[in-house]
Protein backbone atom coordinates (compact mmCIF):
# COMPACT_ATOMS: atom_id res chain seq x y z
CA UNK A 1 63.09 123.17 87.16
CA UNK A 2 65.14 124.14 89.98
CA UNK A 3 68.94 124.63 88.63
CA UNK A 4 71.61 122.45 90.93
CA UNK A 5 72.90 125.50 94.01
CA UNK A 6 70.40 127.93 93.13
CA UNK A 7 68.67 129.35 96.48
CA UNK A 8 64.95 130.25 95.55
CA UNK A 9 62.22 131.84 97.39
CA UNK A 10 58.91 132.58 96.62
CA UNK A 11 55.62 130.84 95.44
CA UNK A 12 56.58 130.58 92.51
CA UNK A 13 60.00 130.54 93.50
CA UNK A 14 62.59 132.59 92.01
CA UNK A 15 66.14 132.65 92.01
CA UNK A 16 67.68 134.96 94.84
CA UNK A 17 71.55 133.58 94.80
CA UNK A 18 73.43 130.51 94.69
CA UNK A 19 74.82 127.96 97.48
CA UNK A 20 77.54 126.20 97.57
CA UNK A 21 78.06 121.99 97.82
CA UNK A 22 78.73 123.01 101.29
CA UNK A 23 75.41 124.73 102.21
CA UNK A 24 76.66 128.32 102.39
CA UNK A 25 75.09 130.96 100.30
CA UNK A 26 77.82 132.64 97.94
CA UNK A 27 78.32 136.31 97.84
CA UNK A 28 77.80 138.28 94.29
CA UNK A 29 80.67 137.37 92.14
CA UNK A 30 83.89 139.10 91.69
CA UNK A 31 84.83 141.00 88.67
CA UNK A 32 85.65 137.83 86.82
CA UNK A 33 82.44 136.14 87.89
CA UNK A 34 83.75 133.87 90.06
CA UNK A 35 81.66 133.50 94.02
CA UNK A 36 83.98 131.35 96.78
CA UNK A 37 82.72 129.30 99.05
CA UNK A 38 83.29 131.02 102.74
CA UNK A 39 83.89 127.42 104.10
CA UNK A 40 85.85 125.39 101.90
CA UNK A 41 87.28 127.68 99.51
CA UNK A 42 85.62 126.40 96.63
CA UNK A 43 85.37 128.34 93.21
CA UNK A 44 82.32 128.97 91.37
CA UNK A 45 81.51 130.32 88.23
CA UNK A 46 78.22 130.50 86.44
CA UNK A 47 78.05 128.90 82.64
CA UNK A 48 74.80 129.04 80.69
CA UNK A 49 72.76 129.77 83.76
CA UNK A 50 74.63 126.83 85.32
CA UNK A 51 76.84 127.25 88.36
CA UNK A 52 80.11 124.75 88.13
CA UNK A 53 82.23 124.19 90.44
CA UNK A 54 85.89 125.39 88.94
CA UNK A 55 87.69 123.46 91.42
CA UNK A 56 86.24 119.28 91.52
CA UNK A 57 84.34 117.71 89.13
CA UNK A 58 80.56 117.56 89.52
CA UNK A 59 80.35 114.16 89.19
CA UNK A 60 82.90 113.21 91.86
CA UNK A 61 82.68 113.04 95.21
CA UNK A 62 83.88 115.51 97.56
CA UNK A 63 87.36 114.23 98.95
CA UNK A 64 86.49 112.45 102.41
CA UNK A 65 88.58 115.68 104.78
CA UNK A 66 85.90 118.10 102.49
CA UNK A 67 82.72 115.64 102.79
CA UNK A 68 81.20 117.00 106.15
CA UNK A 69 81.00 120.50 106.53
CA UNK A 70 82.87 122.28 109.84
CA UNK A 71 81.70 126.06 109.83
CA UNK A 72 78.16 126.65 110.51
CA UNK A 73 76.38 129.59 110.00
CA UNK A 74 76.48 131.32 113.55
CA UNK A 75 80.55 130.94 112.97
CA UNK A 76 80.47 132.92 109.79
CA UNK A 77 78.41 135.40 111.08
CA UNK A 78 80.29 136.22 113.76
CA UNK A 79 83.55 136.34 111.18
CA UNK A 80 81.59 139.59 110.18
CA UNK A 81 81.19 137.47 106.58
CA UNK A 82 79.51 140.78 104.73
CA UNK A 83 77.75 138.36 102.23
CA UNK A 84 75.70 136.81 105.02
């Protein structure tokens, strides 16, 4: 099984990072394990080789002005976003 936000690769895949609800890879975490969403701002923190959001509940929805994502990838590169 495939663990919700985990980016894999491979065949057999294997874990290489983890994504966030909005589709962005997160960077390694900080020193208190948390990874942020480049995007939305989100907070993530791996639990028992889980990754939970800190921020909404999983089992919500995301709030309607977060529900469509407005920074694609091209835009973050050219932020200079190192984790990308």
């Amino acid at each position: 099984d495939v663990p919700d936000y985990a980016l894999v690769m491979g065949n057999p895949a294997r874990p290489r990072g983890w994504m966030s609800r909005h589709g962005h890879r997160l960077r390694d975490p900080d020193s208190d394990g948390v990874m942020i969403c480049p995007e939305s701002g989100l907070r993530y923190r791996l639990e028992s080789d889980t990754l939970v959001c800190m921020d909404l509940d999983e089992d919500e929805a995301l709030p309607v002005a977060m529900g469509t994502g407005r920074i694609g990838y091209r835009d973050l590169v050219h932020r200079g976003d190192p984790g990308l």
